[in-house]
Protein backbone atom coordinates (compact mmCIF):
# COMPACT_ATOMS: atom_id res chain seq x y z
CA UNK A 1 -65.73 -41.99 112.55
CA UNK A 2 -65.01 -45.68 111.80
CA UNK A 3 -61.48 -46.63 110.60
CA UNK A 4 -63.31 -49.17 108.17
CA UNK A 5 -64.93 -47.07 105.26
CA UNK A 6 -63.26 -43.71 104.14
CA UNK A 7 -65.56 -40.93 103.33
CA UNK A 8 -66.74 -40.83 99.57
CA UNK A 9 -66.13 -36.94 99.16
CA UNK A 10 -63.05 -35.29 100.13
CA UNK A 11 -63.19 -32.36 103.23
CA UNK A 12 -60.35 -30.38 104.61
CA UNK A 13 -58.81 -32.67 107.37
CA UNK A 14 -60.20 -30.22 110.01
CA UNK A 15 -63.61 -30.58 109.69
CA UNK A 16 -63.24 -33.90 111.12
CA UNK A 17 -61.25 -32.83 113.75
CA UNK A 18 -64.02 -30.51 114.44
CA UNK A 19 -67.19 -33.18 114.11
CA UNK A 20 -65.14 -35.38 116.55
CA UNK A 21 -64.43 -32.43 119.10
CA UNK A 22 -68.21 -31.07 118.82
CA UNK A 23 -69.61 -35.32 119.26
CA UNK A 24 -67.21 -35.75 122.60
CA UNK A 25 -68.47 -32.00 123.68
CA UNK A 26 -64.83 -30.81 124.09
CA UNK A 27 -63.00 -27.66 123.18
CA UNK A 28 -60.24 -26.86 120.97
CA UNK A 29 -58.35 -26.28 124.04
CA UNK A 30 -59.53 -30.03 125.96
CA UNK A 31 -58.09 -31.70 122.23
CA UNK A 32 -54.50 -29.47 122.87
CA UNK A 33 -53.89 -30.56 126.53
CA UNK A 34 -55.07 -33.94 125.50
CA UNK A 35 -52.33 -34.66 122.41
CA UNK A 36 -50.19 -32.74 124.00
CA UNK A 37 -49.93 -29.66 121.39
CA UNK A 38 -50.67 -25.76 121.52
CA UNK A 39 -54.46 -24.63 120.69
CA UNK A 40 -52.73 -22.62 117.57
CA UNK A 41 -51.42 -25.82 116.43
CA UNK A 42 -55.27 -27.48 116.82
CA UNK A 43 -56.95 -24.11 115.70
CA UNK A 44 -54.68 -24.32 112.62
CA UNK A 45 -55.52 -27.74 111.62
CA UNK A 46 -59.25 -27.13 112.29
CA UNK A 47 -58.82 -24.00 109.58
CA UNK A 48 -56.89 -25.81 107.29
CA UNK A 49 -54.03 -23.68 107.94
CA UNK A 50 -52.01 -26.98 108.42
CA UNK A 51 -52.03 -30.37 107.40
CA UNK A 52 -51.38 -33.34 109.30
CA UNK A 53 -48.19 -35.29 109.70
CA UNK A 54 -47.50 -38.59 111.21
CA UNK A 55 -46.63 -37.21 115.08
CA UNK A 56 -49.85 -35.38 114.54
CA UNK A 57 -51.65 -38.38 113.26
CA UNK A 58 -50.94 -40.40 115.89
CA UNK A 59 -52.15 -37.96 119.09
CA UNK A 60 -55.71 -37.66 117.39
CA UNK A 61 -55.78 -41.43 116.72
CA UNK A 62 -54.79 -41.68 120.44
CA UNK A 63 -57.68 -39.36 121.33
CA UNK A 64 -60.64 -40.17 118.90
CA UNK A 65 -59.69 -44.30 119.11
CA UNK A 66 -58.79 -44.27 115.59
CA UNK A 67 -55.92 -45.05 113.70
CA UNK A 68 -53.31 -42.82 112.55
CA UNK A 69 -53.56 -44.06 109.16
CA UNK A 70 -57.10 -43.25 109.14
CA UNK A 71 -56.05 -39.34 109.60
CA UNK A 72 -52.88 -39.64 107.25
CA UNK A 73 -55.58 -41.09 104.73
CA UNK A 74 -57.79 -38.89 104.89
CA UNK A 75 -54.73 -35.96 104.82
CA UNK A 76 -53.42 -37.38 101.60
CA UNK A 77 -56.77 -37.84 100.05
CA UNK A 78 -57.89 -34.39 100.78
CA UNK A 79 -54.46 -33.20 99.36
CA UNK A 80 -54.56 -35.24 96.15
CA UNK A 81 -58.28 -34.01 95.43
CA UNK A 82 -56.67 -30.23 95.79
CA UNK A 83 -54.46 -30.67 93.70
CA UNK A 84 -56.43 -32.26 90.69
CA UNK A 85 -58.61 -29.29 91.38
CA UNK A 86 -56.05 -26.63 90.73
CA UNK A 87 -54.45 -28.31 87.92
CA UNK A 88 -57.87 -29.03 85.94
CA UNK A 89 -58.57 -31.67 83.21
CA UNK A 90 -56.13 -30.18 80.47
CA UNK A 91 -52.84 -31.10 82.97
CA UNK A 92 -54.01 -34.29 83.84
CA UNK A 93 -54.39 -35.37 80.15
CA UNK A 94 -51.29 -34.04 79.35
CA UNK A 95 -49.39 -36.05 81.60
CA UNK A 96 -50.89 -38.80 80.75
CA UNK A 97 -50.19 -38.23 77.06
CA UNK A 98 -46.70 -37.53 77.92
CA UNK A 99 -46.25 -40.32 79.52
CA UNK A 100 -47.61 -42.39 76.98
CA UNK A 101 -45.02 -40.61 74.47
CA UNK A 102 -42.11 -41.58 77.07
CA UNK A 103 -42.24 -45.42 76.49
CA UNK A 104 -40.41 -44.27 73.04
CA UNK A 105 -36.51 -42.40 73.76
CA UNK A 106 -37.82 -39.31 73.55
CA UNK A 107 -34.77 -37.43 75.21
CA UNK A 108 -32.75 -39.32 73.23
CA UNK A 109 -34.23 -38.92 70.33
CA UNK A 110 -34.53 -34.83 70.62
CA UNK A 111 -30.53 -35.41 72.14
CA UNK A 112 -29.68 -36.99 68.50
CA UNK A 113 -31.68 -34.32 66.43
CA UNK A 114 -34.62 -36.96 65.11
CA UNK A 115 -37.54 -34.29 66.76
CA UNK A 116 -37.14 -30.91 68.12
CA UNK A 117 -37.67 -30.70 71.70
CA UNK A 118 -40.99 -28.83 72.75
CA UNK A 119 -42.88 -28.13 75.89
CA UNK A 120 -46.12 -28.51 73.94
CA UNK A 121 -47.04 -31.95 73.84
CA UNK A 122 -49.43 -31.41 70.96
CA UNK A 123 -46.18 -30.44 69.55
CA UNK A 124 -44.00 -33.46 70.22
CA UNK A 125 -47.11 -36.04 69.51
CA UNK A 126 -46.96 -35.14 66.17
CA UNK A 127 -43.03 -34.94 65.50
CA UNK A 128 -43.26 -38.62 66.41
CA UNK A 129 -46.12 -39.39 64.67
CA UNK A 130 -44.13 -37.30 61.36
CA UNK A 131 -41.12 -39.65 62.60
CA UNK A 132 -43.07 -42.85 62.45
CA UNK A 133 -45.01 -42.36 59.60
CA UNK A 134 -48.63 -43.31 61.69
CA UNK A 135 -50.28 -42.63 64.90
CA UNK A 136 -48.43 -44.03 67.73
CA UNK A 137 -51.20 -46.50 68.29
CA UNK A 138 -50.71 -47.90 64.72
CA UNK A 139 -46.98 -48.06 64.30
CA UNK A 140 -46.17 -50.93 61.69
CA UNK A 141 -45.16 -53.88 63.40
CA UNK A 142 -41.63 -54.68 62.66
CA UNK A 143 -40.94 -58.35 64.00
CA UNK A 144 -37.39 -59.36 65.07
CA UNK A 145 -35.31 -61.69 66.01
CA UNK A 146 -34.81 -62.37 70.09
CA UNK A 147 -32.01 -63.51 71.84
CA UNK A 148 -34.68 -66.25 73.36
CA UNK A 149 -37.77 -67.58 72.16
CA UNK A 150 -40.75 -66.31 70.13
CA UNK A 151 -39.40 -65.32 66.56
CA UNK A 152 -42.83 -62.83 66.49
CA UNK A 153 -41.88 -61.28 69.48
CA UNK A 154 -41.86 -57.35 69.06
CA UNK A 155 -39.10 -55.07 69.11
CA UNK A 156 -38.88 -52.86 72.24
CA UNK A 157 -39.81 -48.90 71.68
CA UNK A 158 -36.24 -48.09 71.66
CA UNK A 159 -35.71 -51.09 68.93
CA UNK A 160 -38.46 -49.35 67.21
CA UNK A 161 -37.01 -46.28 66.85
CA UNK A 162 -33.77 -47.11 65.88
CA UNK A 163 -34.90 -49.34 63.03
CA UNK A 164 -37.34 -46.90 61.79
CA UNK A 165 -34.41 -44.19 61.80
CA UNK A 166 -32.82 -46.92 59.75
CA UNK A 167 -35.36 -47.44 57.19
CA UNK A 168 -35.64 -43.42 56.92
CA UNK A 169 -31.73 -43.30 56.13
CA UNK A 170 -31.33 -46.37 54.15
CA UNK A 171 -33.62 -44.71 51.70
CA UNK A 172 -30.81 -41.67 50.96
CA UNK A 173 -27.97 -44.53 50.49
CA UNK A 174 -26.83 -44.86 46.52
CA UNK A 175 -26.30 -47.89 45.49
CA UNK A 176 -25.88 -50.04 42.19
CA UNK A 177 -28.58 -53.18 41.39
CA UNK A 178 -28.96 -55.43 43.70
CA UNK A 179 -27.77 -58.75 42.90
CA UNK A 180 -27.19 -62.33 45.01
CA UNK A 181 -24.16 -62.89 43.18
CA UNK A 182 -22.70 -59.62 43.21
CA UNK A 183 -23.21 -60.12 46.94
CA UNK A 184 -21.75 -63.93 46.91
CA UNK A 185 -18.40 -61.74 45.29
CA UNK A 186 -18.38 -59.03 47.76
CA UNK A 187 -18.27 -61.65 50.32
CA UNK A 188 -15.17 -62.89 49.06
CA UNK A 189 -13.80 -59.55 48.68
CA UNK A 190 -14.73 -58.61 52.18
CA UNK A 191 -12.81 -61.41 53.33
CA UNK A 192 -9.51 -60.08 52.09
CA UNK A 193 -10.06 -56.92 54.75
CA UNK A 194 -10.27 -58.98 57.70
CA UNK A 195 -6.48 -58.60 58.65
CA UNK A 196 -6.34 -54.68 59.63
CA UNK A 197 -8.82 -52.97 61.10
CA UNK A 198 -8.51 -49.91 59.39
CA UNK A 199 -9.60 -52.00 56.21
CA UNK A 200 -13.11 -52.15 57.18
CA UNK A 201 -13.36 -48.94 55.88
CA UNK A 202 -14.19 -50.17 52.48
CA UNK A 203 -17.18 -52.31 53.33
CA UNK A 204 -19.51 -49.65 52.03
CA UNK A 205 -18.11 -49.31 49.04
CA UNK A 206 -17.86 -53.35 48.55
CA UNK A 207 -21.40 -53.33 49.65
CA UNK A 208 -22.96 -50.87 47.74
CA UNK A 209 -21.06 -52.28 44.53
CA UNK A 210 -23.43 -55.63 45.19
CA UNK A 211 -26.65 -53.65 46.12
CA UNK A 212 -26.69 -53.62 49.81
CA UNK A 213 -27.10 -50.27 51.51
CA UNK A 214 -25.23 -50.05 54.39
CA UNK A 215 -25.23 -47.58 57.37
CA UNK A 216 -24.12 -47.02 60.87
CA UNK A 217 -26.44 -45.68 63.47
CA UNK A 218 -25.57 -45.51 67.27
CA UNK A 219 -27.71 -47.61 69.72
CA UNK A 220 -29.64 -46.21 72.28
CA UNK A 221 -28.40 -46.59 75.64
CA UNK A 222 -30.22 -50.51 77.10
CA UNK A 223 -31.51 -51.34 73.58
CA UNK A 224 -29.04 -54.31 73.61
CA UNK A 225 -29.32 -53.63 69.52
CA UNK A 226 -26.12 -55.11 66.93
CA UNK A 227 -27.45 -54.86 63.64
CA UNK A 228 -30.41 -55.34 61.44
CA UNK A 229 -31.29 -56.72 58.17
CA UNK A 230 -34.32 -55.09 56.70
CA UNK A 231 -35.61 -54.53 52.63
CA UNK A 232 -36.74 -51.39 51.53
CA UNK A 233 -38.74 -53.46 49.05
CA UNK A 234 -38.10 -56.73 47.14
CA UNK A 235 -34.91 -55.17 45.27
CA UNK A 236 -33.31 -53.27 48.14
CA UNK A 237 -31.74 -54.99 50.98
CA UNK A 238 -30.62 -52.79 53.66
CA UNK A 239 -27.37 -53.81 56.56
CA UNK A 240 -27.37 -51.38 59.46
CA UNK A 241 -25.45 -51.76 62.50
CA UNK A 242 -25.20 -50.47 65.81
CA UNK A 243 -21.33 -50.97 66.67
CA UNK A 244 -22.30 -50.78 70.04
CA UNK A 245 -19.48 -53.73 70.80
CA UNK A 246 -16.81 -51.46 68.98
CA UNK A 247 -14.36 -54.85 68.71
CA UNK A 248 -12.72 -56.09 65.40
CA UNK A 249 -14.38 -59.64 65.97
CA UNK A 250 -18.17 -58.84 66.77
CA UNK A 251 -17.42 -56.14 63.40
CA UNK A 252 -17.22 -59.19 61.66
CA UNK A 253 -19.35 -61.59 63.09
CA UNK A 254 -22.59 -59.02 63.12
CA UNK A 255 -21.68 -57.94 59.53
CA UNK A 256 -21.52 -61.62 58.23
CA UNK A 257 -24.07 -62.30 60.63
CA UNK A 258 -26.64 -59.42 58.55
CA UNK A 259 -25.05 -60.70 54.74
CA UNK A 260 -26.37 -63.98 55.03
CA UNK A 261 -29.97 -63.10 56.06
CA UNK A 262 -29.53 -60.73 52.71
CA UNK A 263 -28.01 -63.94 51.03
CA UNK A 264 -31.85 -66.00 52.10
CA UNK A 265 -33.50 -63.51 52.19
CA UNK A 266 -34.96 -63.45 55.47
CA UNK A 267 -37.63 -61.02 56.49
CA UNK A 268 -38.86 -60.57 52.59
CA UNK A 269 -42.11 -60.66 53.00
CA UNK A 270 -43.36 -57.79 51.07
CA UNK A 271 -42.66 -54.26 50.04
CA UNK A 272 -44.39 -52.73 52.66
CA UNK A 273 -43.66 -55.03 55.69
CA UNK A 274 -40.16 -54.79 57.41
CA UNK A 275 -38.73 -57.77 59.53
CA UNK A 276 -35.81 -57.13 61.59
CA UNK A 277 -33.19 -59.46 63.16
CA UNK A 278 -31.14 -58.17 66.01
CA UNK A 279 -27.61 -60.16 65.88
CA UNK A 280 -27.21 -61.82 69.34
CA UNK A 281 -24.73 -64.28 70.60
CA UNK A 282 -24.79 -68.18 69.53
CA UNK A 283 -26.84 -69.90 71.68
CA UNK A 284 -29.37 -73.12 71.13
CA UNK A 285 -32.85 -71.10 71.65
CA UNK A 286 -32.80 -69.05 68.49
CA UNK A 287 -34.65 -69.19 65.99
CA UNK A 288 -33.85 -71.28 62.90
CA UNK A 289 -32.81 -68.33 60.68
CA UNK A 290 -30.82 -67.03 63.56
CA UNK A 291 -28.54 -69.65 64.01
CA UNK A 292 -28.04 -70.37 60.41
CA UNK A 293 -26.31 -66.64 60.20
CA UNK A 294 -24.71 -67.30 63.24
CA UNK A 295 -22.99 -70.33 61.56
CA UNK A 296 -22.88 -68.48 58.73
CA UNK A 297 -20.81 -65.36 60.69
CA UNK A 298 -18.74 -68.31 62.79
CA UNK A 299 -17.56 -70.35 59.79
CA UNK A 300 -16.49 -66.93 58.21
CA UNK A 301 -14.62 -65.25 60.95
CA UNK A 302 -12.76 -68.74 61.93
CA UNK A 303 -13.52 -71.75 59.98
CA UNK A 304 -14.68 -74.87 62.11
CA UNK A 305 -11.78 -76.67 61.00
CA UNK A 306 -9.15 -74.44 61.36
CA UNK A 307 -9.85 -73.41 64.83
CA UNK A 308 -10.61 -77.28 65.76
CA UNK A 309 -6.79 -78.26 64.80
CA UNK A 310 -5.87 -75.11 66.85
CA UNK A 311 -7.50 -75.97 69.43
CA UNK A 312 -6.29 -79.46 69.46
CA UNK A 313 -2.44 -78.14 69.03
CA UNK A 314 -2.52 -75.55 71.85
CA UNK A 315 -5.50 -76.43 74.50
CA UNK A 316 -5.46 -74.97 77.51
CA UNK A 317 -2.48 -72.96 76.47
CA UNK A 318 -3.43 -69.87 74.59
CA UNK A 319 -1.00 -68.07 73.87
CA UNK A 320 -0.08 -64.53 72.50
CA UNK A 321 2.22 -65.78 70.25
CA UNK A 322 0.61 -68.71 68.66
CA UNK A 323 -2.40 -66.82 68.36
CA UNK A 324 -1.21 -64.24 66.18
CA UNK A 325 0.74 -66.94 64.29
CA UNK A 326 -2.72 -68.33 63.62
CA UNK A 327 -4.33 -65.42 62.75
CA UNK A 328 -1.30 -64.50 60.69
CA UNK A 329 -1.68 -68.06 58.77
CA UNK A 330 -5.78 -67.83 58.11
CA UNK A 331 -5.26 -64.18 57.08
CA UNK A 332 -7.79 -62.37 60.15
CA UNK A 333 -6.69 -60.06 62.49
CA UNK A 334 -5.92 -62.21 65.56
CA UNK A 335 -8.55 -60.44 67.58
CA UNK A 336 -11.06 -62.08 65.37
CA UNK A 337 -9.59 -65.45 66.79
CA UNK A 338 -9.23 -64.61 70.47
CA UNK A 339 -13.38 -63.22 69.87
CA UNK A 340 -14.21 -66.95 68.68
CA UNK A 341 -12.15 -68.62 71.76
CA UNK A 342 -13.97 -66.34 73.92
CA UNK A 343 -17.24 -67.24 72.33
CA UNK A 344 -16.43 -71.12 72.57
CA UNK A 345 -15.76 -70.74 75.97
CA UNK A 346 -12.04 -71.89 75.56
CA UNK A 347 -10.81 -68.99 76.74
CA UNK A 348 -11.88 -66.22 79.73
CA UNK A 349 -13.22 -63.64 78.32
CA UNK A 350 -10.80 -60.95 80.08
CA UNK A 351 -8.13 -62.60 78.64
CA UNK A 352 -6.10 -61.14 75.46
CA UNK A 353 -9.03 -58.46 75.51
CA UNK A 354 -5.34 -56.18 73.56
CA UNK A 355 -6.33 -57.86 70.89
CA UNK A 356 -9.86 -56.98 70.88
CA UNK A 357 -9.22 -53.47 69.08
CA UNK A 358 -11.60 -50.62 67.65
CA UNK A 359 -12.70 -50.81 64.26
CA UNK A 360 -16.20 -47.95 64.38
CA UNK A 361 -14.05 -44.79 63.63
CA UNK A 362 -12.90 -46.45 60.50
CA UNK A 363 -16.20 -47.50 59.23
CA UNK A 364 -17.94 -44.49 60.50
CA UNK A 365 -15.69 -42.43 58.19
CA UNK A 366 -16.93 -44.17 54.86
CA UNK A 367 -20.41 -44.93 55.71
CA UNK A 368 -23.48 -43.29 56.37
CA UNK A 369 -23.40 -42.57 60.19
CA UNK A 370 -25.96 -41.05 62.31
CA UNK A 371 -24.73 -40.80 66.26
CA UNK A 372 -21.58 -40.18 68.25
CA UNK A 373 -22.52 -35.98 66.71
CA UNK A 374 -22.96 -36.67 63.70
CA UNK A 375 -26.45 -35.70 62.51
CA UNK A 376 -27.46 -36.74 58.69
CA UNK A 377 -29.50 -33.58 57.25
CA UNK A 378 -32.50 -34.28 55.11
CA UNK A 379 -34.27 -31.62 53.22
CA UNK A 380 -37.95 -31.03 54.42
């Protein structure tokens, strides 16, 4: 048998074994003494009784001039085709369906209580399918913002199904009329909470006062996901965020981040078609309409001036002290400045990270959370 070309059809290992022994004219017992191994041990591979491994492999390559891969090939192949056999058709296609279904969070997603989880994957096709509104193959597209390059770039699976959990909550969020300069006002008022962090428990409120539904949803673990700006239709503007950077300054900076894409109106391109930003750090590759928020959320936390004649006064010397002085003087919670001198890369980031405190258990109380166990309930 040539080591070349690997028989089409699939046969037990040990009829091979046997061709070879019958075209040499030996015995069972001439191939034993000859790799070195009892004539049970042949007899059994010659029956099928056992399969061969690599020391195997290598004695009948040594005796027929072969290779051992040639044997371990065939092994495997004969192995693989058994196997297929026994399962059938219906197993195979499952798998592959399941696997298909996997490129979405689906452990997750049964974890947070979005699908029930189910053996059948008949079952758990059509709980996502029921989740996403469409066949899995047709799920809209829901364009968002990168942290480099193509503005059409599309969200990942995980992205996906966050933002589509979003767009299913925002819908249960009451809210008054939406209206620019209601929202222009809440900014203002918003800015008055930026000293304690147990204030931003009234964004919601503020929020939903101007027309902006707000919520809070956990991110999937990798989705690298900070908030998203999305309309229900022309009138509706929806703000969720992730919190997944539970720090008093990225609170800020994402929400202000979100308001002004409300503010322009980014991503209103219809009532039917949803565009999503993801909030990402400042950097020079964005899109246009990312790095105007970005501004946006920078001038807000810290005005360019202000921390410019800081800067000047105390470079390289950051202080505790003069930090919170500053803080104290711009009314924000001096985390919000050491965030921005982290960001500007005047300061390590491990430094004054103290001041960096929590701020999601506060919002989480007054807005519409799903994640961390809480589970919204929706009647069927």
């Amino acid at each position: 048998m040539s080591d070349d070309v690997l028989p089409i059809s699939p046969r037990p290992p040990g009829k091979w074994i046997e061709d070879e022994i019958e075209a040499r004219g030996w015995s069972q017992i001439d191939l034993a003494e000859i790799i070195g191994k009892s004539p049970q041990l042949v007899s059994d591979l010659i029956s099928g009784k056992r399969g061969i491994n690599p020391e195997t492999a290598m004695g009948l390559a040594d005796a027929f001039g072969t290779s051992p891969e040639l044997w371990m090939n065939l092994e495997t192949r004969y192995q693989l085709a058994k196997a297929a056999s026994e399962a059938g058709p219906a197993v195979k296609d499952a798998r592959v369906r399941r696997a298909r279904l996997y490129t979405y969070p689906v452990r997750e997603m049964v974890k947070r209580g979005w699908i029930e989880p189910s053996p059948n994957i008949e079952v758990l096709e059509f709980q996502m399918e029921k989740f996403f509104g469409s066949p899995l193959d047709k799920i809209q597209y829901m364009a968002h913002a990168p942290k480099k390059g193509d503005q059409n770039a599309a969200a990942s699976p995980a992205q996906l199904a966050w933002l589509y959990r979003a767009k299913m909550l925002a819908a249960a969020v009451q809210v008054e009329a939406y209206s620019e300069s209601a929202l222009r006002g809440a900014e203002q008022s918003l800015r008055g909470l930026m000293q304690e962090p147990v204030e931003v428990r009234h964004v919601p409120k503020i929020l939903a006062r101007a027309g902006v539904r707000y919520l809070v949803i956990e991110a999937f673990p990798g989705s690298k996901i900070d908030g998203a700006c999305f309309w229900l239709d022309k009138k509706n503007p929806v703000i969720a965020m992730s919190t997944r950077h539970d720090r008093i300054d990225n609170y800020w900076f994402v929400l202000r981040h979100e308001i002004e894409h409300v503010l322009r109106k980014d991503g209103q391109k219809g009532d039917d078609i949803i565009d999503v930003d993801i909030a990402e750090t400042v950097s020079d590759e964005l899109p246009t309409s990312e790095k105007r928020a970005n501004e946006a959320a920078q001038e807000y936390c810290v005005s360019a001036h202000e921390m410019q004649r800081f800067i000047a006064r105390f470079r390289p010397l950051y202080s505790e002290r003069n930090i919170v002085q500053f803080a104290n003087r711009i009314q924000v919670h001096p985390g919000i400045v050491v965030g921005q001198l982290h960001a500007r890369g005047e300061m390590h980031w491990k430094n004054l990270r103290k001041l960096l405190v929590k701020v999601r258990e506060f919002v989480t109380s007054a807005a519409l959370t799903d994640g961390w166990g809480s589970i919204p309930q929706f009647r069927s």
